[in-house]
Protein backbone atom coordinates (compact mmCIF):
# COMPACT_ATOMS: atom_id res chain seq x y z
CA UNK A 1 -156.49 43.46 58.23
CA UNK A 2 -152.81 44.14 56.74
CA UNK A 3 -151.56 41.15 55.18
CA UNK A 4 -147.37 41.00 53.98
CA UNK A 5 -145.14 39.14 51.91
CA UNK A 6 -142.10 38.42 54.73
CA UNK A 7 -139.34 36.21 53.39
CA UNK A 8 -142.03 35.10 50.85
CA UNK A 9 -144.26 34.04 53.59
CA UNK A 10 -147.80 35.96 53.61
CA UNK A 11 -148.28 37.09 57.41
CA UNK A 12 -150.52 39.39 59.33
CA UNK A 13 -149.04 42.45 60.64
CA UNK A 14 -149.89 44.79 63.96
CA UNK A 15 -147.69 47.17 64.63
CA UNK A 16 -144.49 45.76 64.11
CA UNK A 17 -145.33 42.46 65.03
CA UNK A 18 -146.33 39.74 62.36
CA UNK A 19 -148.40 36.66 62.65
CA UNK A 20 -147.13 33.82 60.20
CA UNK A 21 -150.76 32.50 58.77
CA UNK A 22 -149.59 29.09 57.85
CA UNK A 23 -148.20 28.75 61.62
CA UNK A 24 -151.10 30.33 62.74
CA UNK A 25 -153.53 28.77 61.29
CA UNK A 26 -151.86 25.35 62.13
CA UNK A 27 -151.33 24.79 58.48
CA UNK A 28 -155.32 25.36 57.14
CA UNK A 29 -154.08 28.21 54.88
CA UNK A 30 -151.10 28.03 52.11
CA UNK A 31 -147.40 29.27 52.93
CA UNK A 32 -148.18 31.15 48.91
CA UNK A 33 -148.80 34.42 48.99
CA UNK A 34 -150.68 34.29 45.64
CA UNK A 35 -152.49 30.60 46.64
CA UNK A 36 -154.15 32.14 50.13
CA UNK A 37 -155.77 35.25 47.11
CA UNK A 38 -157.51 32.29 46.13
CA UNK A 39 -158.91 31.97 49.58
CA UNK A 40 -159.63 35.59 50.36
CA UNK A 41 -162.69 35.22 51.68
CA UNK A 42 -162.37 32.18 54.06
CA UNK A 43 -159.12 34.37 54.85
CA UNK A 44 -161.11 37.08 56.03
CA UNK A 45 -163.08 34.90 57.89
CA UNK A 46 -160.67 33.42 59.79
CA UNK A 47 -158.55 36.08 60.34
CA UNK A 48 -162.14 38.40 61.58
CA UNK A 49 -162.44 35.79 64.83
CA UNK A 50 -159.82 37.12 66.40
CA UNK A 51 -155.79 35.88 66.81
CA UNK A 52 -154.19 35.45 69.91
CA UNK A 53 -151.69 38.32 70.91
CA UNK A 54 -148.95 35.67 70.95
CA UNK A 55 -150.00 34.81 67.64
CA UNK A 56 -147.78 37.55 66.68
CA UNK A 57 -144.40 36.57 67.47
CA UNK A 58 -142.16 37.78 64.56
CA UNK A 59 -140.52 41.02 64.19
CA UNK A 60 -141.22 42.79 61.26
CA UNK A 61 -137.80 43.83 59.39
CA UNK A 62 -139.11 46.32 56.72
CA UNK A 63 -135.86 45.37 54.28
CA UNK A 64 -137.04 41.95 54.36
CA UNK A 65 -140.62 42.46 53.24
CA UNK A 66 -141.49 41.47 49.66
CA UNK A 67 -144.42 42.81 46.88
CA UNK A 68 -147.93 41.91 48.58
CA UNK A 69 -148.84 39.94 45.75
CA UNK A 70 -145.84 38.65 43.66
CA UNK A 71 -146.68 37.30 40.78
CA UNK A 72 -150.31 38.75 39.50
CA UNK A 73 -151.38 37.18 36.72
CA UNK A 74 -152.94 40.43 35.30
CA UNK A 75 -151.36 43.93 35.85
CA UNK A 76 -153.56 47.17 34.85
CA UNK A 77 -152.75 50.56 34.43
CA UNK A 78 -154.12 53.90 34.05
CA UNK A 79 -153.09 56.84 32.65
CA UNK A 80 -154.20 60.71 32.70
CA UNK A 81 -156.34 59.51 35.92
CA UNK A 82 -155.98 62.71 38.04
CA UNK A 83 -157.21 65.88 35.85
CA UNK A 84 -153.84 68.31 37.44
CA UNK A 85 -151.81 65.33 35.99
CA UNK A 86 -153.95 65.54 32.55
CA UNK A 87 -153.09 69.13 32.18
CA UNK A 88 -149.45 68.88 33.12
CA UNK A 89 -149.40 66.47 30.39
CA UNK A 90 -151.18 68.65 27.77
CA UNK A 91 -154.83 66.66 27.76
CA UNK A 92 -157.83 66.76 28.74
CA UNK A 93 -159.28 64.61 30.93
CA UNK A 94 -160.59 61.68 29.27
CA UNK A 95 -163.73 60.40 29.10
CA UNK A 96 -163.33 56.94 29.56
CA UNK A 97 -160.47 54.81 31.23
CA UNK A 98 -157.44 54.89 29.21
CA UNK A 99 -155.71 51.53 30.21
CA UNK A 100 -152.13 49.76 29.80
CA UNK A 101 -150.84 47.39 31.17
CA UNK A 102 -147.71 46.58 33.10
CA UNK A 103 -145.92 42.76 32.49
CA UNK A 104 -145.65 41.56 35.68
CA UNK A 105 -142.11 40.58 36.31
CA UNK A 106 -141.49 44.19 36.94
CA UNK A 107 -143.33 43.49 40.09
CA UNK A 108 -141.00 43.84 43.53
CA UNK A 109 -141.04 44.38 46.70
CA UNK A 110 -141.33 48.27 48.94
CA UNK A 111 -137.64 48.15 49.35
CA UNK A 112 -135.80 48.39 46.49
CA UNK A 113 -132.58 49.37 43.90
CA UNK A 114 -133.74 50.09 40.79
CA UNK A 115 -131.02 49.32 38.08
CA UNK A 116 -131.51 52.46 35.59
CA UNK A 117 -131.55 51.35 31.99
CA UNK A 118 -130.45 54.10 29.56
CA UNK A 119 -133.03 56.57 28.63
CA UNK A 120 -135.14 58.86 30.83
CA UNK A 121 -136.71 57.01 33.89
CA UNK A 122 -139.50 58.84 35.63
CA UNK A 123 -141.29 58.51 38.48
CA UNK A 124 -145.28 58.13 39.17
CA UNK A 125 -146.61 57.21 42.96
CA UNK A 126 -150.15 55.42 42.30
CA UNK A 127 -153.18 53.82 44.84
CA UNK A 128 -152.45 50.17 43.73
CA UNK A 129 -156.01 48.01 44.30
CA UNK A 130 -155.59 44.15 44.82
CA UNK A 131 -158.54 42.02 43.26
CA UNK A 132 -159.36 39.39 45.74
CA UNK A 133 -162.51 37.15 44.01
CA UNK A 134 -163.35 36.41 40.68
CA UNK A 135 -164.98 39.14 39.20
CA UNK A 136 -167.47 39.28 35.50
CA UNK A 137 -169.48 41.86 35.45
CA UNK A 138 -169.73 43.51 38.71
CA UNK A 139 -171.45 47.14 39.06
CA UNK A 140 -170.06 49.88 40.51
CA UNK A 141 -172.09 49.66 43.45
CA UNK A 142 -170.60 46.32 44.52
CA UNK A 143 -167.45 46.60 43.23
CA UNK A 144 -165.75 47.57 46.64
CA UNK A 145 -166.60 43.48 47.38
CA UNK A 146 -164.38 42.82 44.72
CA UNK A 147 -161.30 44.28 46.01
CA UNK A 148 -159.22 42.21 48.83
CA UNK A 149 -156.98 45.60 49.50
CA UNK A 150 -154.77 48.45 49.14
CA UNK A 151 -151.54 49.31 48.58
CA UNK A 152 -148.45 51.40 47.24
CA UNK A 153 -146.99 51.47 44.07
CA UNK A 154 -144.66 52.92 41.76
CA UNK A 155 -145.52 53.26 37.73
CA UNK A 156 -141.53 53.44 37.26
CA UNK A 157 -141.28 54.87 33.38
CA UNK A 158 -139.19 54.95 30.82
CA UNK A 159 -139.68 57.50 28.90
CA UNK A 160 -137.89 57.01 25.39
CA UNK A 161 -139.55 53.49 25.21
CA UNK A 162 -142.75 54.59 26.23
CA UNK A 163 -142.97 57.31 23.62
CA UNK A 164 -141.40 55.06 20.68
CA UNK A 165 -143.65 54.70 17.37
CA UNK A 166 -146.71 56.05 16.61
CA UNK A 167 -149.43 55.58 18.37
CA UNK A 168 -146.80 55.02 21.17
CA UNK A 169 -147.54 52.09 23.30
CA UNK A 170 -146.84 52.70 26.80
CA UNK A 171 -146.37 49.08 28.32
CA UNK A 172 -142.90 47.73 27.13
CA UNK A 173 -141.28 51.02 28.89
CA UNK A 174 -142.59 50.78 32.17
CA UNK A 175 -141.60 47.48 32.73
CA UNK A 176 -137.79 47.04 32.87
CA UNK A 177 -136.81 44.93 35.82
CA UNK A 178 -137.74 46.82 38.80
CA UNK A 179 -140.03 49.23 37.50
CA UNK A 180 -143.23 47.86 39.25
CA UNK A 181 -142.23 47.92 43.36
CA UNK A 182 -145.36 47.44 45.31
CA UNK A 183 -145.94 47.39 49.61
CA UNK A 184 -144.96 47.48 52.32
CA UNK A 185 -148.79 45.81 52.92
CA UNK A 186 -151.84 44.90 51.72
CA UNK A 187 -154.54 46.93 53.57
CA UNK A 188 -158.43 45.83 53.57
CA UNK A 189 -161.32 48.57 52.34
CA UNK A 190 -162.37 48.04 56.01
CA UNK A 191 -159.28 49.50 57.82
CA UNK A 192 -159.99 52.52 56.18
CA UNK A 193 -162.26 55.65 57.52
CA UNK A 194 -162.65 56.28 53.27
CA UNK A 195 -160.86 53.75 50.79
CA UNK A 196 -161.87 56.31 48.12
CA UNK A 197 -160.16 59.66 49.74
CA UNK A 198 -156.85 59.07 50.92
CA UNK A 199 -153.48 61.34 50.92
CA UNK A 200 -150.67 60.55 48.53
CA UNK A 201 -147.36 61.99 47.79
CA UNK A 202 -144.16 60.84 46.20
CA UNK A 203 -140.63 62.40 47.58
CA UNK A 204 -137.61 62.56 45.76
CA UNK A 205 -134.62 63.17 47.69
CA UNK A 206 -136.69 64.53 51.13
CA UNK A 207 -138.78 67.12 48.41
CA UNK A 208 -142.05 66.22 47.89
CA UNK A 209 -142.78 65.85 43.90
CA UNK A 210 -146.28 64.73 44.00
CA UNK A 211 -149.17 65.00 46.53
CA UNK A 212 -152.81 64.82 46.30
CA UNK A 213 -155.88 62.53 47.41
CA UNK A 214 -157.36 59.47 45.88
CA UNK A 215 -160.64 61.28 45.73
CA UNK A 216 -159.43 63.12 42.69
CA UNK A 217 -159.07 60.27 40.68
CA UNK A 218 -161.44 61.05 37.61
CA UNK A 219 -162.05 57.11 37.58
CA UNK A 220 -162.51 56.00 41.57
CA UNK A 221 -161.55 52.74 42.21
CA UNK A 222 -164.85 50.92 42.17
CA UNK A 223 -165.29 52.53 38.28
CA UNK A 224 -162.37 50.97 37.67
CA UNK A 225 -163.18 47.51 39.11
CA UNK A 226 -166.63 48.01 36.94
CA UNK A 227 -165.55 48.93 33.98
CA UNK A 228 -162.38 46.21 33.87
CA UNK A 229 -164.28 43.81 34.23
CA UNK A 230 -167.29 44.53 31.89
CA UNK A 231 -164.58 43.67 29.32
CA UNK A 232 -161.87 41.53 31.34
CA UNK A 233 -162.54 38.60 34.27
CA UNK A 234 -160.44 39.93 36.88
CA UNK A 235 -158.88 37.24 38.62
CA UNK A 236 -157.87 36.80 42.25
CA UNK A 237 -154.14 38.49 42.68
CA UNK A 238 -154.57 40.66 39.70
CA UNK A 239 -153.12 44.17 40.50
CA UNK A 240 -154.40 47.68 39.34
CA UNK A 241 -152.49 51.11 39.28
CA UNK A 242 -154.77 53.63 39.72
CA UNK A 243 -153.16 56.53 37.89
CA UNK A 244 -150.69 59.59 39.04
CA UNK A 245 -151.43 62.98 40.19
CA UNK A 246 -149.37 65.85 39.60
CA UNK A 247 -145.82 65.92 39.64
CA UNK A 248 -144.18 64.05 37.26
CA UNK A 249 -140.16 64.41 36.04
CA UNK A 250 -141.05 65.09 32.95
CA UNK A 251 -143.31 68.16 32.90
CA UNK A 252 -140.97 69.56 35.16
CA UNK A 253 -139.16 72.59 33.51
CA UNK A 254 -136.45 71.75 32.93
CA UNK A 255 -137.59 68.15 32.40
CA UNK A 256 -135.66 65.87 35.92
CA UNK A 257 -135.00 62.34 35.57
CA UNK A 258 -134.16 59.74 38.02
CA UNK A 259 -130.50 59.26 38.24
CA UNK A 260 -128.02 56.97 40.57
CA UNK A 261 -127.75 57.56 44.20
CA UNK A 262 -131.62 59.07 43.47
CA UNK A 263 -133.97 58.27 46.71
CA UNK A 264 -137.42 58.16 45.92
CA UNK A 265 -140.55 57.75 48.77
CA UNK A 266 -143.94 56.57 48.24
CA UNK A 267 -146.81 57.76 50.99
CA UNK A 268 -149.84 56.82 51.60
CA UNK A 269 -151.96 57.36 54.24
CA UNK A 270 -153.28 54.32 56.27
CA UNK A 271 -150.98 52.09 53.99
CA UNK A 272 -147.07 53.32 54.95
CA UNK A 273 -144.42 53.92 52.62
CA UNK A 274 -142.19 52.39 50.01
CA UNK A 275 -138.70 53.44 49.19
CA UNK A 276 -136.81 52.88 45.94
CA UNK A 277 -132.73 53.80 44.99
CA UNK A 278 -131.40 53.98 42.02
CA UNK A 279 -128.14 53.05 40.09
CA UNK A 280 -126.31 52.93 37.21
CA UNK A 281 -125.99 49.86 34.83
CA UNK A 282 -123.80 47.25 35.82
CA UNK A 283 -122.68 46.10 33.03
């Protein structure tokens, strides 16, 4: 199943074709993106007997798509997740999790301009996981169960704000307005041949930056899951960044930072793409 945000209206997409579930559904399911996570399940089941073909009478108009999930509740991040990303950055690979978070009106959609605020802005293409059930305490094992889908995302980073005081704390700079875009859709474990092993890459101006596969995340999604929430309830809607590989502005040499008329691409494979531009302040 691949589920949208269009117009702020959660459809079902094939192809380019999109089924509005509200319509569809002849009102049983909310016109709320974030109220039908709270339904995930009965979703699923709904959605798994099988839509009519006409069902799917609305053109999809990528400009006009918005985040997956638009206003999480809880927004997780990872750092130092891939080990070629570790050593670009000087570490070692850690040995447990190292998690920030992300405040969530940074959140947008797959198409996007990116105001730049002053400061060095950097870019970081990441597997974003979706949580779509309540979730205490769930092994590793089951943790897949936990997760209502996939999707893109950008860890957009400023780099000056990150780094400020000591120990820096990373969340305040990657979370100017903007900094957060998610999409183009939310993709179920399901639809994939392996959720766990999947190509990403990140292209700045048609040059590929960053490219690897999810199955050299040091912490695999369903880690993550288990060891969040060991500590945190994860609640439906709440969004995790899985980390970064290689690639990043600022162990480049010299260091490159996003700057206006920038074009930056997000890939990956089975999901689609998001594309960000940036400018200068307005004001």
């Amino acid at each position: 199943m691949r589920l949208a945000n269009l117009g702020g209206h959660p459809v079902l997409v094939d192809g380019d074709r999109a089924a509005d579930i509200a319509v569809a559904s002849e009102n049983r399911f909310p016109a709320d993106p974030m109220a039908l996570l709270e339904r995930w399940d009965e979703l699923t089941d709904w959605a798994g007997s099988g839509l009519k073909r006409d069902a799917y009478d609305i053109p999809v108009d990528p400009d006009a798509l918005g985040a997956p999930v638009p206003r999480p509740r809880q927004v997780f991040a990872v750092a130092l997740n891939y080990p070629p990303h570790a050593a670009e950055a000087g570490f070692t690979p850690p040995d447990d999790p190292l998690v920030f978070t992300k405040f969530p009106t940074c959140i947008t959609g797959p198409r996007t301009t990116v105001e730049l605020p002053a400061g060095k802005v950097d870019w970081e293409v990441e597997l974003v996981a979706v949580v779509g059930r309540h979730t205490h305490h769930v092994s590793e094992d089951r943790a897949w169960e936990s997760v209502a889908g996939l999707t893109i995302g950008q860890d957009i980073s400023e780099r000056v704000v990150q780094a400020a005081g000591k120990p820096a704390q990373f969340s305040l700079g990657k979370s100017f307005p903007g900094f957060g875009p998610t999409g183009p859709v939310l993709v179920t474990p399901d639809e994939f041949a392996d959720p766990d092993d999947l190509e990403i890459a990140g292209i700045l101006n048609g040059d590929v930056v960053q490219q690897d596969r999810t199955k050299s995340m040091i912490f695999p999604v369903p880690e993550l899951i288990a060891r969040l929430s060991a500590i945190v309830p994860l609640l439906p809607g709440d969004v995790i960044f899985t980390g970064t590989p290689a690639g990043v502005g600022n162990r480049m040499n010299p260091p490159r930072y996003l700057t206006e008329g920038d074009e930056l691409v997000s890939r990956i494979s089975g999901i689609g793409e998001i594309r960000q531009h940036f400018r200068g302040p307005t004001g």
